[in-house]
N, C-alpha and C. Protein backbone atom coordinates (compact mmCIF):
# COMPACT_ATOMS: atom_id res chain seq x y z
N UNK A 1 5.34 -27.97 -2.71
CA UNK A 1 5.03 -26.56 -2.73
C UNK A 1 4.26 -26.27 -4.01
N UNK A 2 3.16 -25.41 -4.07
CA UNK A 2 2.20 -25.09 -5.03
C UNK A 2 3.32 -24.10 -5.89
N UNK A 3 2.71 -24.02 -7.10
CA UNK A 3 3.14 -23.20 -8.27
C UNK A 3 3.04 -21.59 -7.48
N UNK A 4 1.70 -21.10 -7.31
CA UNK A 4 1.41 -20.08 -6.24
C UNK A 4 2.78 -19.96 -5.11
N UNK A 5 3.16 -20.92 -4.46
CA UNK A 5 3.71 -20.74 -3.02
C UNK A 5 5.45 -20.13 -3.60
N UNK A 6 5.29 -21.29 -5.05
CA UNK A 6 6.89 -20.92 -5.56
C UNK A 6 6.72 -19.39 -5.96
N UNK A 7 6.72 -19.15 -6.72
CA UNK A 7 6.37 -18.05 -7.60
C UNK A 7 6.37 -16.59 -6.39
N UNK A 8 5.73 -17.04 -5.41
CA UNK A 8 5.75 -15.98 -4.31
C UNK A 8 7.05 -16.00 -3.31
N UNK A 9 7.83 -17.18 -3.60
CA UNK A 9 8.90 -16.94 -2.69
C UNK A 9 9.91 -16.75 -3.63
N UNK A 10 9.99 -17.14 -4.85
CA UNK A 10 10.83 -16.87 -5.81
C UNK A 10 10.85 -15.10 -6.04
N UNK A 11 9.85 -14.69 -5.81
CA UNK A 11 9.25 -13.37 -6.12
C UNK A 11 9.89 -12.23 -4.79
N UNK A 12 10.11 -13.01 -3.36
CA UNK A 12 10.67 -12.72 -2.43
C UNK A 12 12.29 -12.58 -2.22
N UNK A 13 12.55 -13.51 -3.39
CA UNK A 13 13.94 -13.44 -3.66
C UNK A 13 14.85 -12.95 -4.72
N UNK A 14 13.92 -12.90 -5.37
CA UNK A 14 14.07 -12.17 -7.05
C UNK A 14 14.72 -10.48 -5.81
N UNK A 15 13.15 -9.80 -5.43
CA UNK A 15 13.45 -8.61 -4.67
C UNK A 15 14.49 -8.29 -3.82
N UNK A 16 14.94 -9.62 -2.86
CA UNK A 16 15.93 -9.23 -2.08
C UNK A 16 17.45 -9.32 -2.86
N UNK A 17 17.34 -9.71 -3.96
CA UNK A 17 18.60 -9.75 -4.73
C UNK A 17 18.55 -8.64 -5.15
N UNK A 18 17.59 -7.41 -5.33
CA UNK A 18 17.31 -6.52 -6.23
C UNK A 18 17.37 -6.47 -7.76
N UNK A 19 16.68 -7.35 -7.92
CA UNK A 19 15.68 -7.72 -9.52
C UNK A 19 14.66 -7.44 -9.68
N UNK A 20 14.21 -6.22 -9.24
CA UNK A 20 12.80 -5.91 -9.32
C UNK A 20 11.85 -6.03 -10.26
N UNK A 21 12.20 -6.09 -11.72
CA UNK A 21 12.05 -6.75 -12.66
C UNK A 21 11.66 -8.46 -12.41
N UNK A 22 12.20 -9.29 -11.94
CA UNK A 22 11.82 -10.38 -12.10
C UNK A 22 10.99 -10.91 -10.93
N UNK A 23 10.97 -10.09 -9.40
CA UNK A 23 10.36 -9.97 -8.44
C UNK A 23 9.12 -9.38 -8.87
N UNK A 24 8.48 -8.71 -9.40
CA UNK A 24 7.83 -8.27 -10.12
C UNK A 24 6.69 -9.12 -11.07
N UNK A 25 7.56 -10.04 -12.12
CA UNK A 25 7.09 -11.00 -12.84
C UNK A 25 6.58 -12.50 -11.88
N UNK A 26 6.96 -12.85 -11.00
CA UNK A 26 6.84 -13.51 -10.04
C UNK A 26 5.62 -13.41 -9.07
N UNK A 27 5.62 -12.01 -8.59
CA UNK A 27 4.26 -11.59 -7.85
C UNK A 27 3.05 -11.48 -8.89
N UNK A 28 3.49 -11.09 -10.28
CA UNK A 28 2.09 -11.06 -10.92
C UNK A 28 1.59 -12.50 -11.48
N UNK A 29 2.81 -13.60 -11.71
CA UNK A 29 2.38 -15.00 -11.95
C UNK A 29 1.48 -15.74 -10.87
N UNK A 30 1.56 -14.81 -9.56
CA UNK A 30 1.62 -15.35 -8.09
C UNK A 30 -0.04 -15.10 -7.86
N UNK A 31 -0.21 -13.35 -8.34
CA UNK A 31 -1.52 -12.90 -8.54
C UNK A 31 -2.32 -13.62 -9.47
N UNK A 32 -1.90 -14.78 -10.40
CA UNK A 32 -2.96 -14.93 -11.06
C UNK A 32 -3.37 -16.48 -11.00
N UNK A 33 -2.35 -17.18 -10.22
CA UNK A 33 -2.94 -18.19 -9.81
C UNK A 33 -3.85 -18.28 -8.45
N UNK A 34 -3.67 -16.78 -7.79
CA UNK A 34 -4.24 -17.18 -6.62
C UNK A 34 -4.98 -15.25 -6.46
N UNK A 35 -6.21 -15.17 -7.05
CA UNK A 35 -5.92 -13.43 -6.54
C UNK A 35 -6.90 -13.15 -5.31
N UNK A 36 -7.32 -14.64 -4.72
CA UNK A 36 -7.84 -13.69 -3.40
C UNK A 36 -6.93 -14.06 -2.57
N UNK A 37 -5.28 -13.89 -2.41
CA UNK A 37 -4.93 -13.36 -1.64
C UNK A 37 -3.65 -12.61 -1.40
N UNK A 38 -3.36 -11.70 -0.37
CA UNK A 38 -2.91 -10.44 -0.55
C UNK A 38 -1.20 -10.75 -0.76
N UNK A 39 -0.90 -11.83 -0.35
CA UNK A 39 0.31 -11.56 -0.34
C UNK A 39 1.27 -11.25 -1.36
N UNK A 40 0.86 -11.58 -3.05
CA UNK A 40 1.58 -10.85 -4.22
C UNK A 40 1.39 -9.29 -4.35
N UNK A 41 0.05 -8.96 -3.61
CA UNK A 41 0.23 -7.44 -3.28
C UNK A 41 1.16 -6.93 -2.62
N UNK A 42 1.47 -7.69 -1.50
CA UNK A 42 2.34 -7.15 -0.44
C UNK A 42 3.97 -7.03 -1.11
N UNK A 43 3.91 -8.33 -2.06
CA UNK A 43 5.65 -7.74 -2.45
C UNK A 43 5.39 -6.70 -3.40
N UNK A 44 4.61 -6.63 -4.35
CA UNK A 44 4.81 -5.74 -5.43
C UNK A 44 4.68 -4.28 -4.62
N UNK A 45 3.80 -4.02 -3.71
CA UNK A 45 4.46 -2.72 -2.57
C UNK A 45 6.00 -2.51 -2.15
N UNK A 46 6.34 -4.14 -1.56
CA UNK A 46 7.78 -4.05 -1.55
C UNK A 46 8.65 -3.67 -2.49
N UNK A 47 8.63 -3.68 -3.74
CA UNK A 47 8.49 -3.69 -4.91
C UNK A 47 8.72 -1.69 -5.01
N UNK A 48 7.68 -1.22 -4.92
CA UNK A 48 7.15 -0.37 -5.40
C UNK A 48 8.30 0.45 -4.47
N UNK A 49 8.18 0.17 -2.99
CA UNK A 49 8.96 1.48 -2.17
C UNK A 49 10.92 0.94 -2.50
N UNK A 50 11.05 -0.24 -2.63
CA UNK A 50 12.73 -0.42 -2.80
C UNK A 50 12.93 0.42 -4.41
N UNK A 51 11.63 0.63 -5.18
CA UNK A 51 12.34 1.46 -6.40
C UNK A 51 11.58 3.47 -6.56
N UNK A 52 11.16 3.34 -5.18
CA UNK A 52 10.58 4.81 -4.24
C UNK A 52 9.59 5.43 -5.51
N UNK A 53 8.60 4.38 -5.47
CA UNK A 53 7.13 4.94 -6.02
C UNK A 53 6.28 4.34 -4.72
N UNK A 54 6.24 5.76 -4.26
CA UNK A 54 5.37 5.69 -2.70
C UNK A 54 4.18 5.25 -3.01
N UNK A 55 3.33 6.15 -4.33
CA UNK A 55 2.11 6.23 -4.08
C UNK A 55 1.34 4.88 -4.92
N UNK A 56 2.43 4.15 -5.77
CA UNK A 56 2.07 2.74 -6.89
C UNK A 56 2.16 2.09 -4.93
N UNK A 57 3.05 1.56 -4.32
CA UNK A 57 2.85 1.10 -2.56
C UNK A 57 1.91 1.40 -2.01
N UNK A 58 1.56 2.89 -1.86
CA UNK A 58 0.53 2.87 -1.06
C UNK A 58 -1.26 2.34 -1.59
N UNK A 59 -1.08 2.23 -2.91
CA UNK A 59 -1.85 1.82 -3.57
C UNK A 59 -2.22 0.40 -3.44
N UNK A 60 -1.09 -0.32 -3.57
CA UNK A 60 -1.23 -2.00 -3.56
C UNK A 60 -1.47 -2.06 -2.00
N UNK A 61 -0.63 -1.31 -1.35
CA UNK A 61 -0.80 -1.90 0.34
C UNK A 61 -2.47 -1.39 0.58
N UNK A 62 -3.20 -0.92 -0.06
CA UNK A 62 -4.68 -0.36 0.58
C UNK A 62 -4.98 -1.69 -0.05
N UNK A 63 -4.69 -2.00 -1.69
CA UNK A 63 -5.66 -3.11 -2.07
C UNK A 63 -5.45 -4.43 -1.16
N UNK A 64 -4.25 -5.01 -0.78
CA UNK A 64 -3.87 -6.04 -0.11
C UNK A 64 -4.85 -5.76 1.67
N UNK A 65 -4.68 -4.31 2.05
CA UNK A 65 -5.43 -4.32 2.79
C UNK A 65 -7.20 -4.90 2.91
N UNK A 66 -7.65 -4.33 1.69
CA UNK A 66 -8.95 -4.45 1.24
C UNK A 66 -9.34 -6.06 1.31
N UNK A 67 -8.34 -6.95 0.52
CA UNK A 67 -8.89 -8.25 0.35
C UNK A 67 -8.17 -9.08 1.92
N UNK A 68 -7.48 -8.47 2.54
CA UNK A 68 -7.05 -9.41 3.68
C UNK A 68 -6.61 -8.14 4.75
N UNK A 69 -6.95 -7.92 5.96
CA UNK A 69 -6.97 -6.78 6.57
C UNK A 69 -5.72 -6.85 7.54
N UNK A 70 -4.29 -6.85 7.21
CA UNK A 70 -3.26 -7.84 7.83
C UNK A 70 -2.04 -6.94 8.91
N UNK A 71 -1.12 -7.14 9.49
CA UNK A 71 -0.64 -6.36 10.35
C UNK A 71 0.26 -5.96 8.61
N UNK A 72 0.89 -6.33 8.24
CA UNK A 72 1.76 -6.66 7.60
C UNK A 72 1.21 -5.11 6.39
N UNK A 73 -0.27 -5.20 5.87
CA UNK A 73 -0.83 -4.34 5.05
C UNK A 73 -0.77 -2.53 5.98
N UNK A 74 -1.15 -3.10 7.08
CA UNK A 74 -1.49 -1.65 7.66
C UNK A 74 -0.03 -0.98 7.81
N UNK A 75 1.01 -2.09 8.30
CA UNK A 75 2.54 -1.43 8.58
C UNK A 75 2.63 -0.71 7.21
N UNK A 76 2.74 -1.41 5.88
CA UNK A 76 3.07 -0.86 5.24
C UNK A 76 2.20 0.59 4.71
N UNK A 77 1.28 0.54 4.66
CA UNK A 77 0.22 1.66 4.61
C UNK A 77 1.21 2.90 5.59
N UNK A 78 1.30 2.84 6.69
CA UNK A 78 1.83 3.52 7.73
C UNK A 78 3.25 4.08 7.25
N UNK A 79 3.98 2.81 6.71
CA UNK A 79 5.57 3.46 6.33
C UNK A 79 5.54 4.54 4.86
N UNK A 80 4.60 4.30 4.14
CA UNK A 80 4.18 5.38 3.09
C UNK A 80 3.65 6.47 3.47
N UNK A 81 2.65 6.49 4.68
CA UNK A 81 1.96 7.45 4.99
C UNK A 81 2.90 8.78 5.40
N UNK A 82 4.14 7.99 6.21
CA UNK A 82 5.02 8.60 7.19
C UNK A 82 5.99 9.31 6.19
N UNK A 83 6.05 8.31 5.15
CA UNK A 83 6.91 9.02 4.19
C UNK A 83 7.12 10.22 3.13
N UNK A 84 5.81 9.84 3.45
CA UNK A 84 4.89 11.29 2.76
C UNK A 84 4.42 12.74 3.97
N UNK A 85 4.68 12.45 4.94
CA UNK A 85 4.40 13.42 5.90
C UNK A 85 3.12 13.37 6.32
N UNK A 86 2.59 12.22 6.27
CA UNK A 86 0.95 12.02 7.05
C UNK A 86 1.03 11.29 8.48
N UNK A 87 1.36 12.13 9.51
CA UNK A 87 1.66 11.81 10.39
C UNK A 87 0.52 10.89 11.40
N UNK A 88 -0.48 11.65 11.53
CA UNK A 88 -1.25 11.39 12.09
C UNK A 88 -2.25 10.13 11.57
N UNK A 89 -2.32 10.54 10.46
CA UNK A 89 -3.09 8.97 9.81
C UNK A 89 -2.16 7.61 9.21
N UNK A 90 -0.92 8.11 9.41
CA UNK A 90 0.33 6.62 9.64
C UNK A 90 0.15 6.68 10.87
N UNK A 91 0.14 7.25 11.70
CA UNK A 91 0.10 6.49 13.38
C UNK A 91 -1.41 5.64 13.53
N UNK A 92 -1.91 6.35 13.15
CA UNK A 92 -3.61 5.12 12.70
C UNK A 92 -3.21 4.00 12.27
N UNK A 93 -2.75 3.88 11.58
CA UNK A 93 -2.29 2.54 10.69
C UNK A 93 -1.56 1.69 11.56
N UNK A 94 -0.45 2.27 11.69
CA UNK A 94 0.03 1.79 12.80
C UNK A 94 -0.42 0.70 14.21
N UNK A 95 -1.41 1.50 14.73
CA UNK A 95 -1.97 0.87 15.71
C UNK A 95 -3.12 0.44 15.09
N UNK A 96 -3.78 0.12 13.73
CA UNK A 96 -4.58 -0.93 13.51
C UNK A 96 -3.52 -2.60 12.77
N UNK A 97 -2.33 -1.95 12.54
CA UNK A 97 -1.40 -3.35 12.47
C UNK A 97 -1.47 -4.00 13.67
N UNK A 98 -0.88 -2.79 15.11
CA UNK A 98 -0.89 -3.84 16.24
C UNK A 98 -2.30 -4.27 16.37
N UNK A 99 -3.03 -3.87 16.21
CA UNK A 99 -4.34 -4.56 16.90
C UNK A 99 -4.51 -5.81 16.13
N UNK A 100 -4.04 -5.90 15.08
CA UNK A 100 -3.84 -7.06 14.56
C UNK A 100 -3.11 -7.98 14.90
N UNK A 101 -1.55 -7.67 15.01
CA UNK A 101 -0.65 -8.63 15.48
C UNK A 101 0.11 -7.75 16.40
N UNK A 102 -0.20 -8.26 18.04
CA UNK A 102 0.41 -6.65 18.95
C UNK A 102 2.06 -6.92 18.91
N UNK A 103 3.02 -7.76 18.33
CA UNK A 103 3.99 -7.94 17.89
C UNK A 103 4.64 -7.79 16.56
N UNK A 104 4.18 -6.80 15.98
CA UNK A 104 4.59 -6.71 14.90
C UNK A 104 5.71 -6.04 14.83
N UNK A 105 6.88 -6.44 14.72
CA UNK A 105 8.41 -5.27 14.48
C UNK A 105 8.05 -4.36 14.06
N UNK A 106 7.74 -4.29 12.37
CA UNK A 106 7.74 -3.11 12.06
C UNK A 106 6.87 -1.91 12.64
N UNK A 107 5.49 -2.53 12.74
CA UNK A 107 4.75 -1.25 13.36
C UNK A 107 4.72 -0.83 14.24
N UNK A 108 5.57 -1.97 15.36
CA UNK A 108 5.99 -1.54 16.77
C UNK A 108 7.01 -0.19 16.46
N UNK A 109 8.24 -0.51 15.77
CA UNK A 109 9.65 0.31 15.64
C UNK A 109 8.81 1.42 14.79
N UNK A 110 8.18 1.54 13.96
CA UNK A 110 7.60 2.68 13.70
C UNK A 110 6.51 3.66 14.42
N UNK A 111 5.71 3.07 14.97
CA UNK A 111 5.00 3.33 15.93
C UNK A 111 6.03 4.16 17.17
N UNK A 112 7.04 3.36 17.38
CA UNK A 112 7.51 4.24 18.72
C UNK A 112 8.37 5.80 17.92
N UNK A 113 8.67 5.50 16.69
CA UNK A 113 9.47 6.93 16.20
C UNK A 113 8.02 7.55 15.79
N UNK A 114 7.11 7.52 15.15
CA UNK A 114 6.51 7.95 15.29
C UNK A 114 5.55 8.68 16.61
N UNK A 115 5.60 8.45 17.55
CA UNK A 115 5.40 8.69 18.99
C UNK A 115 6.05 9.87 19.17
N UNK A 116 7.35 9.74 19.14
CA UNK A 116 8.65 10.44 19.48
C UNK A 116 8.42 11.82 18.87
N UNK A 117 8.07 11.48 17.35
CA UNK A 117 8.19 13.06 16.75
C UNK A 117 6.72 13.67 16.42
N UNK A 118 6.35 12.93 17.01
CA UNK A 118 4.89 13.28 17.00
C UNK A 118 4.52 14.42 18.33
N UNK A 119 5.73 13.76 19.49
CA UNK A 119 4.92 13.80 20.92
C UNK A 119 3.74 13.23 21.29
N UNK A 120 3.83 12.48 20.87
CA UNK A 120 2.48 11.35 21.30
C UNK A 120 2.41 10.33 22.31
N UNK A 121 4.21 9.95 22.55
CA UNK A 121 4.42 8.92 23.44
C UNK A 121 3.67 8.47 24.53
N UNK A 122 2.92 9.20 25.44
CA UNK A 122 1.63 8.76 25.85
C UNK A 122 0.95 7.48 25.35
N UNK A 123 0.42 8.25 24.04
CA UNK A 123 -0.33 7.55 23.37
C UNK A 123 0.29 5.64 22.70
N UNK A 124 1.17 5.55 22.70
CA UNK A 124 1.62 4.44 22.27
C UNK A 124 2.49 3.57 23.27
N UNK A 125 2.08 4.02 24.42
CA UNK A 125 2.02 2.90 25.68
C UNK A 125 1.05 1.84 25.46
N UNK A 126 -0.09 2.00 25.17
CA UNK A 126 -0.68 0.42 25.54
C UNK A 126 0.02 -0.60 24.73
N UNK A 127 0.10 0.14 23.68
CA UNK A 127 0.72 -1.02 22.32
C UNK A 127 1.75 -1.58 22.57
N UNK A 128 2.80 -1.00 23.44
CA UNK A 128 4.24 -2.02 23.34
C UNK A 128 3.78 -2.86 24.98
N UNK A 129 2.63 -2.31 25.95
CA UNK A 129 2.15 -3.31 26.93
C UNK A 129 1.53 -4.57 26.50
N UNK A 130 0.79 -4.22 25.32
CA UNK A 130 0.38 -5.35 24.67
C UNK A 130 1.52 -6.33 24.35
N UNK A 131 1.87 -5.56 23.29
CA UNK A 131 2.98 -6.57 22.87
C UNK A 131 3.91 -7.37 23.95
N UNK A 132 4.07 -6.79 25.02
CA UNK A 132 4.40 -7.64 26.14
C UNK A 132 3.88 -8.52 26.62
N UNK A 133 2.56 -8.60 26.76
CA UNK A 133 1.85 -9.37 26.94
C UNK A 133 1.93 -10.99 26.51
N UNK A 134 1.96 -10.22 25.33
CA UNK A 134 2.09 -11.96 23.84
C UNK A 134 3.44 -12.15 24.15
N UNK A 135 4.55 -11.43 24.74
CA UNK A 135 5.68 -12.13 24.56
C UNK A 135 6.68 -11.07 25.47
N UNK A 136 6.44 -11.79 27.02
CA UNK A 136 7.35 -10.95 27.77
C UNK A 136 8.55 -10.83 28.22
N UNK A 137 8.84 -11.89 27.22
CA UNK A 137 10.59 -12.06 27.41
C UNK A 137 11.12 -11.49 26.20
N UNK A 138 10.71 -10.29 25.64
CA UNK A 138 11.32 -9.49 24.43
C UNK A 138 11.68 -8.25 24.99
N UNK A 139 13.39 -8.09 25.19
CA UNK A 139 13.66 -7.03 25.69
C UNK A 139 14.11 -6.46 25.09
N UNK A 140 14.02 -6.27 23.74
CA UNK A 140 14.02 -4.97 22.66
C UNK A 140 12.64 -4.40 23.02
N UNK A 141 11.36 -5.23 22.82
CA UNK A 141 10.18 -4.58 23.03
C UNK A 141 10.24 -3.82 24.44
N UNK A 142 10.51 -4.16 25.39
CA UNK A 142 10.52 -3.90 26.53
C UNK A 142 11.30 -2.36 26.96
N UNK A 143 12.58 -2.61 26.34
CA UNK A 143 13.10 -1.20 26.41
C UNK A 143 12.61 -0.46 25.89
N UNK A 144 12.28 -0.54 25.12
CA UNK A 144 11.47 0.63 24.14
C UNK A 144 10.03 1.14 24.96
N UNK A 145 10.04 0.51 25.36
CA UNK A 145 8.57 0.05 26.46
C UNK A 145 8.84 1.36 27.94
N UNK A 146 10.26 0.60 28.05
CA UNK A 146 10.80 1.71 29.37
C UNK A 146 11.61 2.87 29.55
N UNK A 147 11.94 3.28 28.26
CA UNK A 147 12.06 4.71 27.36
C UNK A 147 11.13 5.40 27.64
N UNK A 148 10.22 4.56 27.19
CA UNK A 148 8.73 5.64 26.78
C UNK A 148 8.33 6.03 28.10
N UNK A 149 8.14 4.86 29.44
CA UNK A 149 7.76 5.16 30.50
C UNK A 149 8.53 6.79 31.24
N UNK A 150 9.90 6.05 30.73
CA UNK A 150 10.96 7.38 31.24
C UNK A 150 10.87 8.83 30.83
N UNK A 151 10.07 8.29 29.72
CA UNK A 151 10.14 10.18 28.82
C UNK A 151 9.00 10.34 29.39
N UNK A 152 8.08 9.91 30.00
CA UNK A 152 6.31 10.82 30.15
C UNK A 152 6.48 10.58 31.24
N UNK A 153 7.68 10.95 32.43
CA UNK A 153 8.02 10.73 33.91
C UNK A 153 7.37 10.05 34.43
N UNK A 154 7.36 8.81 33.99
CA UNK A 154 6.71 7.28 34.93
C UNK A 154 7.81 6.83 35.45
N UNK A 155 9.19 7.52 35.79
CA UNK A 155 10.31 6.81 36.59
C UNK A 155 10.37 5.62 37.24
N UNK A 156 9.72 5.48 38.23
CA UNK A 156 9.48 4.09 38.86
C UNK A 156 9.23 2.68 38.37
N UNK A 157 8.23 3.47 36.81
CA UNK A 157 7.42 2.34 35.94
C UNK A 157 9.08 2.12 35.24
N UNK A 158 9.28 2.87 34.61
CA UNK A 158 10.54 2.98 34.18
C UNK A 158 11.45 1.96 34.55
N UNK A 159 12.08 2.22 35.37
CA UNK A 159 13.27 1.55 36.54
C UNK A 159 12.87 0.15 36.71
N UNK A 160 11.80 -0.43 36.93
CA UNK A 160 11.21 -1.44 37.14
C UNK A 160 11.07 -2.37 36.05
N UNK A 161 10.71 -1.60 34.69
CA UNK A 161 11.04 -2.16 33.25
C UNK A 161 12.44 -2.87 33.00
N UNK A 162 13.04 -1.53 33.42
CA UNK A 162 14.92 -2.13 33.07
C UNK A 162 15.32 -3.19 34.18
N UNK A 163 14.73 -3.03 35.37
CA UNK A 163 15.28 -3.83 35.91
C UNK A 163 14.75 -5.36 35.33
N UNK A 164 13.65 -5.11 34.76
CA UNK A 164 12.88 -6.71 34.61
C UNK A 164 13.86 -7.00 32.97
N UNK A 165 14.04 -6.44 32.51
CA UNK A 165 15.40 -6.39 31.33
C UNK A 165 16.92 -7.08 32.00
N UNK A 166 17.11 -6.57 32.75
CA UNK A 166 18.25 -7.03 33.33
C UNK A 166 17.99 -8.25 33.76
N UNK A 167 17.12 -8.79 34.61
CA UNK A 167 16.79 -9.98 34.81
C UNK A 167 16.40 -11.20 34.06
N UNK A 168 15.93 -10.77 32.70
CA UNK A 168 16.09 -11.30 31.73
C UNK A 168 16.88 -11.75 30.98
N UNK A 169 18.31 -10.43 31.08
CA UNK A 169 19.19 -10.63 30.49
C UNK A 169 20.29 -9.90 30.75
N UNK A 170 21.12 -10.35 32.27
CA UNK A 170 22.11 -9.98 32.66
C UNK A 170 23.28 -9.02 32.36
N UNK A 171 23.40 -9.23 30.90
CA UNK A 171 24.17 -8.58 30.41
C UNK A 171 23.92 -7.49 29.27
N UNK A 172 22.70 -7.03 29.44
CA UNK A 172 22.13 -6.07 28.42
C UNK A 172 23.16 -4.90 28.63
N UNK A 173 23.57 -4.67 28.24
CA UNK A 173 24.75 -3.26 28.03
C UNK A 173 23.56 -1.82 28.19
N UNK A 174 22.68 -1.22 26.90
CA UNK A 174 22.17 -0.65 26.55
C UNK A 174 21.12 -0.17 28.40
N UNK A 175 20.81 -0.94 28.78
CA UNK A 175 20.10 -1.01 29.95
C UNK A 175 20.84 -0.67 31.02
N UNK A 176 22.40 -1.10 31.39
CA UNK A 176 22.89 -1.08 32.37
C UNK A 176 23.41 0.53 32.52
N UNK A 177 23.43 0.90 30.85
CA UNK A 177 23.98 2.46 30.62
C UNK A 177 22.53 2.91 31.15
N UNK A 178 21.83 2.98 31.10
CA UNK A 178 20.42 3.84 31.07
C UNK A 178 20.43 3.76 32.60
N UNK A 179 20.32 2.51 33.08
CA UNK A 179 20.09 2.34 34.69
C UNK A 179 21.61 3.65 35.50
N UNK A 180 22.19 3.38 34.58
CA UNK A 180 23.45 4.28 35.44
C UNK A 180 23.24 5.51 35.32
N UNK A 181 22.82 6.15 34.26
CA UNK A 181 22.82 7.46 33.77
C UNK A 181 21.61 7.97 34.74
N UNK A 182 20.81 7.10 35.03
CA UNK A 182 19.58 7.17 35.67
C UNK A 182 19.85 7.58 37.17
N UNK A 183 20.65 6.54 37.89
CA UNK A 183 21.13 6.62 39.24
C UNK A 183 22.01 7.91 39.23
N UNK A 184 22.74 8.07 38.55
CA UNK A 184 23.76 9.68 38.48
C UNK A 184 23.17 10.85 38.92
């Protein structure tokens, strides 16, 4: 493992211990053996929102964006945006993460609350179809998938989701309540 590779995972762990201080010292040793690329940006954002300086985050996540254009940069761009009450231009972000990686957790799970309180849900159907796409045996993605169908009265699309959930995975609890509440 390179000096760079340590330093950045040491820097990953420094943070999750909450040493932000030495997570910190780690990402900038990390930045200077290697600064074209984003990922010592990306923790020192991490960095920045676990000690809630939104705008030092939203700062590094644009620069990390700038030198590497990544799902990972835009999510975070998006979770600052949102945090700040920029609704509409975190849901941008958002769906330029998925277009990046149409599986991305975070911008998926943000993306769909964002939907929600937006009223947009419409709008953030293709993205969790995508994400099905790359990987259709994910029935977290999927429910979330057939929520959404259910709330913008696609019932059928709906029903057909959960059922392909159930078939996946027999014993989904969360699904079998929805399918019942549904039939009631």
């Amino acid at each position: 493992m390179s000096d760079y590779q340590t330093l950045k995972v040491l820097g990953e762990y420094h943070l999750a211990l909450g040493d932000t201080k030495k997570a910190i010292e780690c990402f900038e040793g990390a930045m200077e053996l290697n600064n074209e690329s984003s990922e010592p940006l990306l923790g020192l954002a991490a960095v920045s929102i676990f000690e809630g300086d939104y705008e030092s985050a939203l700062t590094l996540y644009k620069q990390a964006a700038s030198i590497e254009p990544s799902s990972r940069a835009h999510a975070g761009i998006g979770l600052v945006l949102a945090e700040q009450g920029n609704h509409d231009e975190s849901f941008t972000h958002f769906l330029t993460a998925l277009s990046i990686n149409p599986v991305d957790k975070v911008a998926l799970n943000c993306l769909l609350q964002q939907g929600y309180s937006t009223e947009r849900v419409e709008e953030i159907l293709p993205a969790f179809a995508r994400a099905l796409e790359e990987d259709s045996t994910d029935t977290a993605v999927r429910f979330s998938y057939a929520t959404c169908l259910f709330s913008t009265d696609r019932k059928e699309e709906s029903i057909a989701e959960f059922n392909e959930i159930l078939r996946l995975d027999p014993e989904h609890e969360a699904t079998k309540e929805v399918l019942s509440h549904i039939a009631a």
